[in-house]
C-alpha atoms as a PDB file:
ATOM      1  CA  UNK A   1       8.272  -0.095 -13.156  1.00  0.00           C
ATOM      2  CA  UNK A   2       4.897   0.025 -11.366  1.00  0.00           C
ATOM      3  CA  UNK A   3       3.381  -3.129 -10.387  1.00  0.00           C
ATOM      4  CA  UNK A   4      -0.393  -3.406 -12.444  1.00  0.00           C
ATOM      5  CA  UNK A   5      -2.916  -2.422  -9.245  1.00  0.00           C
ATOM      6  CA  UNK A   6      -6.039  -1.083  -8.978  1.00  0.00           C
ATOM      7  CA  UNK A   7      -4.557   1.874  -7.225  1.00  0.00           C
ATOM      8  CA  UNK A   8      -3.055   3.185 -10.259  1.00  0.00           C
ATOM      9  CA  UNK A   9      -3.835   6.683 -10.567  1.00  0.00           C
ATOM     10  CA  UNK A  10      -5.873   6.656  -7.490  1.00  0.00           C
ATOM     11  CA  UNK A  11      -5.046   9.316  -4.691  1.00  0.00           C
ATOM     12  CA  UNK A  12      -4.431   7.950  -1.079  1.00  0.00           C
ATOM     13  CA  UNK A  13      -3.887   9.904   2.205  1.00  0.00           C
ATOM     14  CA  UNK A  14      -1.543   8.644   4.590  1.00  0.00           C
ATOM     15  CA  UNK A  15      -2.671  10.043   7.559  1.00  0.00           C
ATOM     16  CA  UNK A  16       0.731  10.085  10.068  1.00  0.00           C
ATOM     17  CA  UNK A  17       2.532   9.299   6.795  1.00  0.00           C
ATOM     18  CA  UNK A  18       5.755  10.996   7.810  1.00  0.00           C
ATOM     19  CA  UNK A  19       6.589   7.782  10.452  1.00  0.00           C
ATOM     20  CA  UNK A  20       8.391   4.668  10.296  1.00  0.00           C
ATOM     21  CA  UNK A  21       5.442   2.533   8.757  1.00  0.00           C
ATOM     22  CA  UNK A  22       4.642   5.564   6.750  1.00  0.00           C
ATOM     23  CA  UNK A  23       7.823   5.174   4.611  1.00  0.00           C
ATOM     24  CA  UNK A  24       7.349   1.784   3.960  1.00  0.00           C
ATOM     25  CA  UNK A  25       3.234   2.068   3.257  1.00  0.00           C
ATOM     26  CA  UNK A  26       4.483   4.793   1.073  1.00  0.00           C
ATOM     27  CA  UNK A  27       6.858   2.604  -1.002  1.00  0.00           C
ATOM     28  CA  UNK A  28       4.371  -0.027  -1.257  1.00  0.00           C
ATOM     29  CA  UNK A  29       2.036   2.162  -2.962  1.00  0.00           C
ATOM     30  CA  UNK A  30       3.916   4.350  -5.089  1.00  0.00           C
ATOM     31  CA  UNK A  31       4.976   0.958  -6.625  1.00  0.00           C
ATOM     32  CA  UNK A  32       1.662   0.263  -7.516  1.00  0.00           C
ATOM     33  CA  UNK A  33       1.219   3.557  -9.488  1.00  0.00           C
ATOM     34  CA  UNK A  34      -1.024   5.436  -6.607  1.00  0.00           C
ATOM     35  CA  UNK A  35      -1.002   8.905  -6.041  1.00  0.00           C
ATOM     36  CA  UNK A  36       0.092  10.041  -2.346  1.00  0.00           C
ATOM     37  CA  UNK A  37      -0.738  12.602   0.050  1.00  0.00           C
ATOM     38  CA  UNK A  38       1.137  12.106   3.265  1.00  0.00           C
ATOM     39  CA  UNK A  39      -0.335  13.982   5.681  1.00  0.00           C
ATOM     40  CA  UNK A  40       1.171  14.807   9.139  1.00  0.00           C
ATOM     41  CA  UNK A  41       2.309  17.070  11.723  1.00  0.00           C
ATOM     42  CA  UNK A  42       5.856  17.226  10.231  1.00  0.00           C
ATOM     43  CA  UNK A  43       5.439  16.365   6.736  1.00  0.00           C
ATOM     44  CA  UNK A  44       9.138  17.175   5.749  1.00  0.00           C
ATOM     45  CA  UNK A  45      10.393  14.196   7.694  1.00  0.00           C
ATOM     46  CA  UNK A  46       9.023  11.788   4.533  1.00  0.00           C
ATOM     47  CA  UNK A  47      10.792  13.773   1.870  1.00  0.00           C
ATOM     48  CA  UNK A  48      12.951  11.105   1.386  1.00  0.00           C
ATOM     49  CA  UNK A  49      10.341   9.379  -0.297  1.00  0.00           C
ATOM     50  CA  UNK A  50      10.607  12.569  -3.177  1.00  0.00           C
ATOM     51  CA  UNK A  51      13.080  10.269  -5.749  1.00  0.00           C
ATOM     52  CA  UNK A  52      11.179   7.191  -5.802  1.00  0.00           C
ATOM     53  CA  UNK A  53       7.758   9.592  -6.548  1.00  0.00           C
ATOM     54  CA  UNK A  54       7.318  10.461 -10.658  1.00  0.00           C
ATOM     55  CA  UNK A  55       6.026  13.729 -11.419  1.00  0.00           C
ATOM     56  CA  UNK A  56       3.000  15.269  -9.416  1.00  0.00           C
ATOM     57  CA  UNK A  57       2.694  11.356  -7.948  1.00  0.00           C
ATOM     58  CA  UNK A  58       3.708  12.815  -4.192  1.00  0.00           C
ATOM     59  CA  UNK A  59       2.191  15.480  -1.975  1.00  0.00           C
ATOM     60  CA  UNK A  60       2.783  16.686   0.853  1.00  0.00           C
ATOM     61  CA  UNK A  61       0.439  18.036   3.967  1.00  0.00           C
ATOM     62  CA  UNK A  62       0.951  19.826   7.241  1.00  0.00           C
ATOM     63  CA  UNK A  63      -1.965  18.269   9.656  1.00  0.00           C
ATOM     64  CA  UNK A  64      -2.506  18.715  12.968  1.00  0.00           C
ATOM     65  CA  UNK A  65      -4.996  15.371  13.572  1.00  0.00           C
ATOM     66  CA  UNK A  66      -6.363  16.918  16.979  1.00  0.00           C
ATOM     67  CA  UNK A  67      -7.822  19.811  14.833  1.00  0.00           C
ATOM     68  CA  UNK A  68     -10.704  18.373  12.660  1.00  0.00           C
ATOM     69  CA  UNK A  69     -11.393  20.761  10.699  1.00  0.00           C
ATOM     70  CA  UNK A  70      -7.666  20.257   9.204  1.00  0.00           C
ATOM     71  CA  UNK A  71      -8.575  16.586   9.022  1.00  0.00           C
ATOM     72  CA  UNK A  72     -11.699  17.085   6.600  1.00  0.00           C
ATOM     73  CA  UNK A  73      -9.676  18.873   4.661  1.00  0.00           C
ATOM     74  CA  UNK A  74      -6.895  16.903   3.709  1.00  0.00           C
ATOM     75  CA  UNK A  75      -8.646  14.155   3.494  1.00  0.00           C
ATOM     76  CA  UNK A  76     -10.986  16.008   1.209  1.00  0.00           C
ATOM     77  CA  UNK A  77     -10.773  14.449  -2.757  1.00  0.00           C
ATOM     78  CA  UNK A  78      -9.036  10.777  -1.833  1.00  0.00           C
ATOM     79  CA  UNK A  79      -9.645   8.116  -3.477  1.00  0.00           C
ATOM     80  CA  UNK A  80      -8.460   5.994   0.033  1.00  0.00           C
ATOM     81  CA  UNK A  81      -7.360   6.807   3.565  1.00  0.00           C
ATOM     82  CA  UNK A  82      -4.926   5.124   5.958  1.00  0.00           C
ATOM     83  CA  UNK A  83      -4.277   5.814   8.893  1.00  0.00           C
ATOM     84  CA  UNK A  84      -1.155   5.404  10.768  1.00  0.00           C
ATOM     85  CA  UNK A  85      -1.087   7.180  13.371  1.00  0.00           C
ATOM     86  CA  UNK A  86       0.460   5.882  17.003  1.00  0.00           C
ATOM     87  CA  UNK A  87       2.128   7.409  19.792  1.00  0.00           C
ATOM     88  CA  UNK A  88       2.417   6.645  23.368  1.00  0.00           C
ATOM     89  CA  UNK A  89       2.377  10.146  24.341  1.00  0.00           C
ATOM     90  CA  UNK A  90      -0.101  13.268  24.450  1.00  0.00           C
ATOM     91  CA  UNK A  91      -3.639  12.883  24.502  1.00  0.00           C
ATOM     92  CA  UNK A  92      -3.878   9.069  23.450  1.00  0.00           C
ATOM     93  CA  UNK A  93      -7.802   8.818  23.559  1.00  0.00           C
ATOM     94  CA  UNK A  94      -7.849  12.101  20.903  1.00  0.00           C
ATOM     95  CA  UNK A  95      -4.674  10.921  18.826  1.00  0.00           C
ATOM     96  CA  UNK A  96      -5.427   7.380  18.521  1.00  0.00           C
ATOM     97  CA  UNK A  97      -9.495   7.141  19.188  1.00  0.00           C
ATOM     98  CA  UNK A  98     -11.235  10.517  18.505  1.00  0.00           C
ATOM     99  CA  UNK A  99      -9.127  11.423  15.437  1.00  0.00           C
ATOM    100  CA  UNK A 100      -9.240   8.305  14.335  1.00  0.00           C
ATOM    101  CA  UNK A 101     -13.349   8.117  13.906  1.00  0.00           C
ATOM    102  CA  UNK A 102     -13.246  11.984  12.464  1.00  0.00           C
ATOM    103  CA  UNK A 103     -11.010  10.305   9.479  1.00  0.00           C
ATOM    104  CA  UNK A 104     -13.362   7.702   8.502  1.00  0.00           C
ATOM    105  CA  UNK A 105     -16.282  10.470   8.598  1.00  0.00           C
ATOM    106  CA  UNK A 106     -13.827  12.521   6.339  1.00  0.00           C
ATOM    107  CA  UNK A 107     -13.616   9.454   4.420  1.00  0.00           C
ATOM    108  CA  UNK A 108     -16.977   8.412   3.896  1.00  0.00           C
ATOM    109  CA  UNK A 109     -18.031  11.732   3.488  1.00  0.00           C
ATOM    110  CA  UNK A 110     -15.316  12.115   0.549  1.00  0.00           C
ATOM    111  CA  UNK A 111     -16.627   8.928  -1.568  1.00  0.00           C
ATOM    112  CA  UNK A 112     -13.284   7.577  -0.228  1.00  0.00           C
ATOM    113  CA  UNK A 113     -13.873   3.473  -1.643  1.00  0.00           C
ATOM    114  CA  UNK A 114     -11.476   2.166   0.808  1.00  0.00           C
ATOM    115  CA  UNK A 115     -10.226   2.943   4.488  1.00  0.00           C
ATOM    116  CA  UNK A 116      -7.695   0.996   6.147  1.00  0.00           C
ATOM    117  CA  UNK A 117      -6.850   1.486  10.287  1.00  0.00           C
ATOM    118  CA  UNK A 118      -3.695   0.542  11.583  1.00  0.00           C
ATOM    119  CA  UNK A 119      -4.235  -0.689  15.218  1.00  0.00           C
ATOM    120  CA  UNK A 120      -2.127  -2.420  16.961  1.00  0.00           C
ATOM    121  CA  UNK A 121      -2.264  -5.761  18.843  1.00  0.00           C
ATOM    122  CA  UNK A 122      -3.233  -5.306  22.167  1.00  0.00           C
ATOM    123  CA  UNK A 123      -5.785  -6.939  24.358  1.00  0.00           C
ATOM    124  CA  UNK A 124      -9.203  -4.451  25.089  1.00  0.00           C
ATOM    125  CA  UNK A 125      -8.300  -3.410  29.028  1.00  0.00           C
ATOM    126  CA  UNK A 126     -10.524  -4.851  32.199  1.00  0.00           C
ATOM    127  CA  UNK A 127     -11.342  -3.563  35.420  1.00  0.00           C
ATOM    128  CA  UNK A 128      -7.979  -4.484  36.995  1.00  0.00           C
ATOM    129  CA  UNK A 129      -5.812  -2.923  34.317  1.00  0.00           C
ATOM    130  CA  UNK A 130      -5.945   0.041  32.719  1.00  0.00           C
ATOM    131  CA  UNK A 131      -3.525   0.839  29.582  1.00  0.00           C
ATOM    132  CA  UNK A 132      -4.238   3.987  27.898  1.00  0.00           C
ATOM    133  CA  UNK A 133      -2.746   2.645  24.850  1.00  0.00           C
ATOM    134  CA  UNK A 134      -4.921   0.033  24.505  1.00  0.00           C
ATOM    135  CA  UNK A 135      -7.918   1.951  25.437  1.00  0.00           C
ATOM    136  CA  UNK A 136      -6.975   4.631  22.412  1.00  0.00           C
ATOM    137  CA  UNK A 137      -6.612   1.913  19.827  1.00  0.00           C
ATOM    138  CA  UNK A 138      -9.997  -0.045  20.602  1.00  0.00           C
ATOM    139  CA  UNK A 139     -12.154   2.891  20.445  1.00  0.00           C
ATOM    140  CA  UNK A 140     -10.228   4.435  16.864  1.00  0.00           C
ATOM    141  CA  UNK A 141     -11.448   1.263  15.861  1.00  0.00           C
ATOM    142  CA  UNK A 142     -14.413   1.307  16.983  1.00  0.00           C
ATOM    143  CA  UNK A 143     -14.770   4.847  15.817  1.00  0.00           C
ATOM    144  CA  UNK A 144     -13.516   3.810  12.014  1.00  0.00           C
ATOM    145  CA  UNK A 145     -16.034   0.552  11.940  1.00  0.00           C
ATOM    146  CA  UNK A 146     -19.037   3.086  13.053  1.00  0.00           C
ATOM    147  CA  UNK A 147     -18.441   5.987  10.425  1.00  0.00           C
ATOM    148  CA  UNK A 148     -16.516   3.667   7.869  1.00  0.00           C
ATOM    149  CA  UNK A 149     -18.227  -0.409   7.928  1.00  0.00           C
ATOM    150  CA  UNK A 150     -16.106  -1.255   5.192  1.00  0.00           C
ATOM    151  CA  UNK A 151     -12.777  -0.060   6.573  1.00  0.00           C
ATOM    152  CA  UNK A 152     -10.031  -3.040   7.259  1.00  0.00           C
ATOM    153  CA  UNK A 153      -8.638  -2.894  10.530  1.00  0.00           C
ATOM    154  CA  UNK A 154      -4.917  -4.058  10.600  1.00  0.00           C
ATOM    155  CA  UNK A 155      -3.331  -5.238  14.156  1.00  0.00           C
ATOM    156  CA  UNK A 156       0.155  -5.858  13.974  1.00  0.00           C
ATOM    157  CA  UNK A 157       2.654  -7.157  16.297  1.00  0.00           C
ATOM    158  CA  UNK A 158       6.095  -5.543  16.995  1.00  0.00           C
ATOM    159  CA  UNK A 159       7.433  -4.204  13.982  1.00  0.00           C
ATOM    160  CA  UNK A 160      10.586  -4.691  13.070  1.00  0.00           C
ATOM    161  CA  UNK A 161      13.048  -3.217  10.169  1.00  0.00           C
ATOM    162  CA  UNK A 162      16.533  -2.203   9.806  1.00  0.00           C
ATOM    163  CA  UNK A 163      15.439   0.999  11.074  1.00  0.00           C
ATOM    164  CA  UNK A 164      13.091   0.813  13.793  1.00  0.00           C
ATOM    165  CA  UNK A 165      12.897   1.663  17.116  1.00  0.00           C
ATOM    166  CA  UNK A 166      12.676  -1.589  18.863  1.00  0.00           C
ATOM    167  CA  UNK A 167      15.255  -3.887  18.022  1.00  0.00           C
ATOM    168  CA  UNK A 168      17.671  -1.081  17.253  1.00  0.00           C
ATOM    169  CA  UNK A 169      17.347  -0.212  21.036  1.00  0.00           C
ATOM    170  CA  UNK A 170      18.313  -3.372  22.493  1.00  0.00           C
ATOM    171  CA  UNK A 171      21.150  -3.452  19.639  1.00  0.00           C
ATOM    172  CA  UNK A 172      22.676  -0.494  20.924  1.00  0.00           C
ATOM    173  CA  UNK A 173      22.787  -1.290  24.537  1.00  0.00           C
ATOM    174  CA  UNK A 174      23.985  -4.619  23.999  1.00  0.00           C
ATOM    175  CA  UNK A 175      26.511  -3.073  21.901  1.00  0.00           C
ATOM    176  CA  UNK A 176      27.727  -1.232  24.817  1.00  0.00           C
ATOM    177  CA  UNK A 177      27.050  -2.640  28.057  1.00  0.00           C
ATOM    178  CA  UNK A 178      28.291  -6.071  29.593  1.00  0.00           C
ATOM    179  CA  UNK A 179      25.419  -6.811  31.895  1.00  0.00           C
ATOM    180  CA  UNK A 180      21.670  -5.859  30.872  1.00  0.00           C
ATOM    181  CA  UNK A 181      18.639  -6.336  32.573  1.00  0.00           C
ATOM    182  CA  UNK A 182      15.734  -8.306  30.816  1.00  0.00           C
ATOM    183  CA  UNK A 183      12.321  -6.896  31.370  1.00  0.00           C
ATOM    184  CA  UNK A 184       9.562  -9.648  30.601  1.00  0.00           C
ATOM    185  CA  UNK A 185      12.158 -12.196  30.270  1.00  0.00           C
ATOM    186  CA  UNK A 186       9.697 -14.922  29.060  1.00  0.00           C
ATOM    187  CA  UNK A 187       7.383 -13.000  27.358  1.00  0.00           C
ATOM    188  CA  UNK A 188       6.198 -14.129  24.002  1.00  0.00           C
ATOM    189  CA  UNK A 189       6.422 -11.500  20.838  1.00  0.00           C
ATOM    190  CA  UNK A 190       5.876 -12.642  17.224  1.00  0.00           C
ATOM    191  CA  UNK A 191       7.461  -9.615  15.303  1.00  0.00           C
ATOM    192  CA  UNK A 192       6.433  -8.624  12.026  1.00  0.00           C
ATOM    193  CA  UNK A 193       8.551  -7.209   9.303  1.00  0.00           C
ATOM    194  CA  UNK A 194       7.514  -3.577   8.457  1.00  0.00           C
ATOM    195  CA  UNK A 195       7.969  -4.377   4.641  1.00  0.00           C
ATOM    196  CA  UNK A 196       4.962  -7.059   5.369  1.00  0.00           C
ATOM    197  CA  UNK A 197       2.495  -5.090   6.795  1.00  0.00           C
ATOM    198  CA  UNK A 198       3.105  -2.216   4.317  1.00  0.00           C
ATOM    199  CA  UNK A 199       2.423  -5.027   1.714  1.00  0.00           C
ATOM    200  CA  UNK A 200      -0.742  -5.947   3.546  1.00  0.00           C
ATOM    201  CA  UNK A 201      -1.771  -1.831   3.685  1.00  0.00           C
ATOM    202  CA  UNK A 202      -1.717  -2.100   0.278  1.00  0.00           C
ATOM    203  CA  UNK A 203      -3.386  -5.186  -0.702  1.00  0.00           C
ATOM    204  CA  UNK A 204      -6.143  -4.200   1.276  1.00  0.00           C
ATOM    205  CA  UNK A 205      -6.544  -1.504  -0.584  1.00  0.00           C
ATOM    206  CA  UNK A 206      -6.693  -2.894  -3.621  1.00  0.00           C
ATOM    207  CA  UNK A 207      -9.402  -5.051  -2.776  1.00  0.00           C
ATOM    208  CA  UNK A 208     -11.597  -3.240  -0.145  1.00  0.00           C
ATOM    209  CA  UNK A 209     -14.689  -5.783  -1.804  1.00  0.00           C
ATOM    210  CA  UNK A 210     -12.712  -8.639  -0.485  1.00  0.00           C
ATOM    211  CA  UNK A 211     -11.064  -7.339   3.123  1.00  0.00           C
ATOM    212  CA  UNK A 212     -13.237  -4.503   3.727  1.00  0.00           C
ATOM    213  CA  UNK A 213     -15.196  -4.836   7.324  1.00  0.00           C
ATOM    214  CA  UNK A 214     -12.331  -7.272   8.292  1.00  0.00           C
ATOM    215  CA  UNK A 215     -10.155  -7.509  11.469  1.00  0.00           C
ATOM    216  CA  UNK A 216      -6.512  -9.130  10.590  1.00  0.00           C
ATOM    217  CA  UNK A 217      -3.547  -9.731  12.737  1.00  0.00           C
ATOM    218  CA  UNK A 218      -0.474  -9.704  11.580  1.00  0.00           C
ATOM    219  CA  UNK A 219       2.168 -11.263  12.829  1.00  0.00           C
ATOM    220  CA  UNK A 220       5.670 -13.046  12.037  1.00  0.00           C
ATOM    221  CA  UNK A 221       6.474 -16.720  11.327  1.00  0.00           C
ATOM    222  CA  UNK A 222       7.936 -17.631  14.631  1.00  0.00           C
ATOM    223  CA  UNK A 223       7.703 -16.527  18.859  1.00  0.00           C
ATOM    224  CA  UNK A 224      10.458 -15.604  20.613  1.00  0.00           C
ATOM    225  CA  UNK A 225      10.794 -14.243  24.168  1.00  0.00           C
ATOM    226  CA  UNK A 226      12.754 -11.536  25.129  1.00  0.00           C
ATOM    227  CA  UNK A 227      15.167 -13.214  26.307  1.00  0.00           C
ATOM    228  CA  UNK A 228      15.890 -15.035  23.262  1.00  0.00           C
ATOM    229  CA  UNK A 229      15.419 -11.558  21.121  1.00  0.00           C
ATOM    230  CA  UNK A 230      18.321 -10.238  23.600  1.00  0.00           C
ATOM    231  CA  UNK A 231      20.256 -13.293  23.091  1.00  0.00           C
ATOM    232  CA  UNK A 232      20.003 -13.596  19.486  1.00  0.00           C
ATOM    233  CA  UNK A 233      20.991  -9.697  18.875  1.00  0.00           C
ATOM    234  CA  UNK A 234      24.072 -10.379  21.153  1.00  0.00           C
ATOM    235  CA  UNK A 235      24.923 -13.638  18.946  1.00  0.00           C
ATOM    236  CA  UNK A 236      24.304 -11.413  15.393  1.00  0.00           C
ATOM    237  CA  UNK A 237      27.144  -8.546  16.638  1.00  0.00           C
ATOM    238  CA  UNK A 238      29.312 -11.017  17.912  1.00  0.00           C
ATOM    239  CA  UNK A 239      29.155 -10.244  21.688  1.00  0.00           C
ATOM    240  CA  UNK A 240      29.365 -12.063  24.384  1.00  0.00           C
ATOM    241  CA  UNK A 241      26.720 -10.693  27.296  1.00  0.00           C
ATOM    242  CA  UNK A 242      25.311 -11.577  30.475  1.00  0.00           C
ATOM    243  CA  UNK A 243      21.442 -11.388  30.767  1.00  0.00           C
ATOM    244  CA  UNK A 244      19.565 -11.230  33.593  1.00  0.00           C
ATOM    245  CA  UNK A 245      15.777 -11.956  33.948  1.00  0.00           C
ATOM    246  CA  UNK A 246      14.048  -9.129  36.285  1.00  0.00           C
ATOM    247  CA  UNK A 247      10.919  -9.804  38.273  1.00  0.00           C
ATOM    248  CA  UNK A 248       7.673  -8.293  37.183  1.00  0.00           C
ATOM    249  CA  UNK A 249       7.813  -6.537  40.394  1.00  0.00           C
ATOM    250  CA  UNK A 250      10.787  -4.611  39.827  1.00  0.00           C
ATOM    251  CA  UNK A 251      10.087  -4.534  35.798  1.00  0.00           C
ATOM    252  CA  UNK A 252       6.669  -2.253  36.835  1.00  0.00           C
ATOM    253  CA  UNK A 253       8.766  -0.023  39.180  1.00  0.00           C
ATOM    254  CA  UNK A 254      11.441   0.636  36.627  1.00  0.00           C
ATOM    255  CA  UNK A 255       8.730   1.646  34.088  1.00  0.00           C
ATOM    256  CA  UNK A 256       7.090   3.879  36.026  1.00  0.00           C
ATOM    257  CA  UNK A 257       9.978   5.971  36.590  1.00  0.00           C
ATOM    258  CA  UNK A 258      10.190   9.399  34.618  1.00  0.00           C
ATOM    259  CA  UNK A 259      13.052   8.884  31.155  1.00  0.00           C
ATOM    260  CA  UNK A 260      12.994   5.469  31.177  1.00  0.00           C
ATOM    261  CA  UNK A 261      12.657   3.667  27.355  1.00  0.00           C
ATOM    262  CA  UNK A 262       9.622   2.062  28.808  1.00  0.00           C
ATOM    263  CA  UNK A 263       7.358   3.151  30.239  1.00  0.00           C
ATOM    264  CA  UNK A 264       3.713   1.987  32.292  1.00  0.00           C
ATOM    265  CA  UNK A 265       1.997   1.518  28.919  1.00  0.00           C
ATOM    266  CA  UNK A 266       4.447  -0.656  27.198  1.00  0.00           C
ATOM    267  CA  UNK A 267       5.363  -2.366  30.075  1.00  0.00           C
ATOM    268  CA  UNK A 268       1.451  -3.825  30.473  1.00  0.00           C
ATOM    269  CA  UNK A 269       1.659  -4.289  26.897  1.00  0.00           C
ATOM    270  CA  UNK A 270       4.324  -6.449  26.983  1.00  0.00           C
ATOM    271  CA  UNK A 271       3.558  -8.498  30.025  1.00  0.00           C
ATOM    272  CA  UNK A 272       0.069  -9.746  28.036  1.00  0.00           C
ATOM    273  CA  UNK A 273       2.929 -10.817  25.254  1.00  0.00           C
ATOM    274  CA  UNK A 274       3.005  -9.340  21.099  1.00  0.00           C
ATOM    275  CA  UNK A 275       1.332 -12.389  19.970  1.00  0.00           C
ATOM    276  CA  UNK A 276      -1.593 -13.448  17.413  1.00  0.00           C
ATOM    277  CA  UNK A 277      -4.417 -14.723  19.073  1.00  0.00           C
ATOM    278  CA  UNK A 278      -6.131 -17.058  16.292  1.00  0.00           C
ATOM    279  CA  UNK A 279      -9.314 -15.442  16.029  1.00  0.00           C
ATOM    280  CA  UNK A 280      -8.686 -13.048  13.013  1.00  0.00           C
ATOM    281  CA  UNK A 281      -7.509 -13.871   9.450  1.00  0.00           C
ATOM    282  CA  UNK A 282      -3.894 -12.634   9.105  1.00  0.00           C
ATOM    283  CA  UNK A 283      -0.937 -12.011   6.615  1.00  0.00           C
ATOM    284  CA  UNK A 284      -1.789 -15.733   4.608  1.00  0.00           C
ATOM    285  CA  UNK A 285      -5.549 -14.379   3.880  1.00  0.00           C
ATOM    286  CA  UNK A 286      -3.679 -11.543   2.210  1.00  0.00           C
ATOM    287  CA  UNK A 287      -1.753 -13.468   0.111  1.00  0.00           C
ATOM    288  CA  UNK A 288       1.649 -12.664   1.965  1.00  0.00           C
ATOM    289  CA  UNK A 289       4.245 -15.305   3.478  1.00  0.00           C
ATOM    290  CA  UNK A 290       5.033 -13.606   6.439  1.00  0.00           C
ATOM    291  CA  UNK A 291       9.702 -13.187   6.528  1.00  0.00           C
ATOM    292  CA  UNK A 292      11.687 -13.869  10.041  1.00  0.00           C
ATOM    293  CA  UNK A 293      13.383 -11.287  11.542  1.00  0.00           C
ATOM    294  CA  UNK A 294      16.385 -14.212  11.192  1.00  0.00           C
ATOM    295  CA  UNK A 295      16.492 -13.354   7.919  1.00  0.00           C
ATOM    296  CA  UNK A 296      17.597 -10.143   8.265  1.00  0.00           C
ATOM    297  CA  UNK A 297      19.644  -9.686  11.415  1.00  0.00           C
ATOM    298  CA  UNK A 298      23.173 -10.693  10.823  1.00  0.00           C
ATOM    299  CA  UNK A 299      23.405  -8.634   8.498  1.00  0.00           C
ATOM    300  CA  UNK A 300      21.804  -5.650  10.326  1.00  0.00           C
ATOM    301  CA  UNK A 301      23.800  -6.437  13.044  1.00  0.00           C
ATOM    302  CA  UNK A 302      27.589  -6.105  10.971  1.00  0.00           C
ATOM    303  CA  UNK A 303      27.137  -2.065  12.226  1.00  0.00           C
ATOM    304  CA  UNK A 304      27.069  -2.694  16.204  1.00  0.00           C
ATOM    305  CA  UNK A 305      30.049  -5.474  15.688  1.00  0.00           C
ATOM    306  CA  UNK A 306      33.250  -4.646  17.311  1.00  0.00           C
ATOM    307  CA  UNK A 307      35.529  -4.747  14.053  1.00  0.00           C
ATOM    308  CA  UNK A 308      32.350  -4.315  11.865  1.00  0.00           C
ATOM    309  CA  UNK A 309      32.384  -6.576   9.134  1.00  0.00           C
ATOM    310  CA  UNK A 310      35.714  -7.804  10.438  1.00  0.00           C
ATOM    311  CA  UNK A 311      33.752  -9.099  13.856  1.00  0.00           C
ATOM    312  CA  UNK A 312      34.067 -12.560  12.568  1.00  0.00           C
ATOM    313  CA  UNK A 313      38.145 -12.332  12.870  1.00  0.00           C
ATOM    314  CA  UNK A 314      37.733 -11.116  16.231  1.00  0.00           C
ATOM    315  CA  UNK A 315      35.301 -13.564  17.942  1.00  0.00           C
ATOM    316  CA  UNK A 316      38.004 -16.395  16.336  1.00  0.00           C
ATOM    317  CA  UNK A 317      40.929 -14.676  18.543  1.00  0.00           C
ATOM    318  CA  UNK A 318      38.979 -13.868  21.406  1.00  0.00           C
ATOM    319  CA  UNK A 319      38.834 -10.145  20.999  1.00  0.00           C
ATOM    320  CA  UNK A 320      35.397  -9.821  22.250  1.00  0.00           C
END
């Protein structure tokens, strides 16, 4: 049964709706009785979504966001926009920055009553260090803010859910190898459940009179370094592993090699920490108690366990 919302009956565009956020931001809103157009490059990869939509409640779009004549017209009739999307790769400054501002022009040009941007939390670059990341983010909002003053800019940390790419990767080498390397051993992160942030998506659409022209940061209950992340996954499957910190020095070299799972972007990303800085309202203004990724990760964890849901057995007789 649909939750009671203003966004009953209205149409929103998800604009990279096809992702991992997308899914969630999807769920979120179809359970408040809004119609959806997910817009994206690969549209098909959100057809899961299809049984939890009622009749003529979900559409799909193919949309190439570098192209903006495609982005005027999807966007074209919506009652809302969000946009999610994010990559590290390609043409960052167009994919994150350019396309960003041509979807709040879209937007405003629509009668669209709310926008909302999903950035990212990541500190604006200086002369010493450049991240293009960073640099793509800050001017998409900048962009939005310009063409759309009322649009609310999210910034969330790390996201994390059973399925995302972050923890999962550090699950499944932990699951496999002995000895692992820690990049940014003492870093700080303050990881956000993905379920959260789709829940603030949608309340800020609900009440664009309220958060509109806003910048929140969103971010978990607790800090943890990586080291403690890599720990606590280890502890969750049952595993007994040997960490070892790595120097910045050799963390930077690493990530600047070609095929690595991180690279020169993420790696100065991560060395400024994942953290709220204080300055912005976040999840509480919104009306949301933010979970802990504690909450969740034993049980996510049963999969990568030696004996599965057995693991328990197994740690008790040493088999691990």
């Amino acid at each position: 049964m649909a939750k009671s919302s203003a966004l009953n009956g209205k149409l929103v565009t998800l604009m990279g709706g096809s992702g991992f956020i997308g899914n969630y931001v999807a769920q979120a809103l179809l359970d408040r009785g809004a119609r959806l157009r997910v817009a994206s490059r690969h549209p098909e990869r959100a057809f899961n979504l299809k049984p939890l939509a009622k009749l003529g409640q979900l559409q799909f779009a193919r949309c190439d966001v570098t192209d903006r004549r495609q982005v005027e017209q999807v966007i074209q009739g919506s009652d809302a926009v969000v946009n999610l999307v994010g990559s590290f790769q390609g043409n960052l400054k167009q994919l994150m920055g350019i396309s960003a501002g041509w979807m709040a022009e879209a937007a405003a040009a629509t009668g669209a009553e709310a926008f909302v941007q999903v950035s990212a939390i990541a500190l604006r670059p200086d002369e010493d260090v450049e991240i293009d990341y960073a640099e793509a983010k800050h001017l998409g909002e900048d962009l939005v803010r310009e063409a759309f003053p009322n649009a609310t800019i999210l910034r969330p940390s790390l996201l994390f859910g059973k399925d995302d790419d972050f923890t999962t990767m550090f699950a499944q080498m932990i699951r496999w190898l002995p000895v692992l390397p820690v990049f940014g051993p003492d870093k700080e992160l303050q990881l956000v459940y993905v379920d959260d942030v789709a829940e603030a998506v949608a309340v800020a659409l609900e009440s664009p009179g309220e958060h509109g022209g806003k910048i929140f940061e969103l971010g978990g209950p607790e800090k943890v370094t990586m080291l403690e992340l890599n720990r606590r996954i280890a502890e969750a499957q049952r595993r007994s592993r040997t960490f070892l910190p790595m120097p910045d020095g050799v963390a930077g070299a690493f990530a600047s090699l070609p095929g690595t799972p991180m690279g020169s972007d993420q790696w100065e990303l991560l060395k400024q920490g994942n953290t709220v800085s204080g300055e912005h309202p976040g999840l509480a203004e919104l009306g949301i108690e933010p979970k802990p990724l504690g909450l969740f990760l034993d049980k996510w964890m049963v999969r990568y366990r030696k004996h599965g849901r057995f693991g328990d057995r197994a740690m008790a007789s040493g088999g691990l």
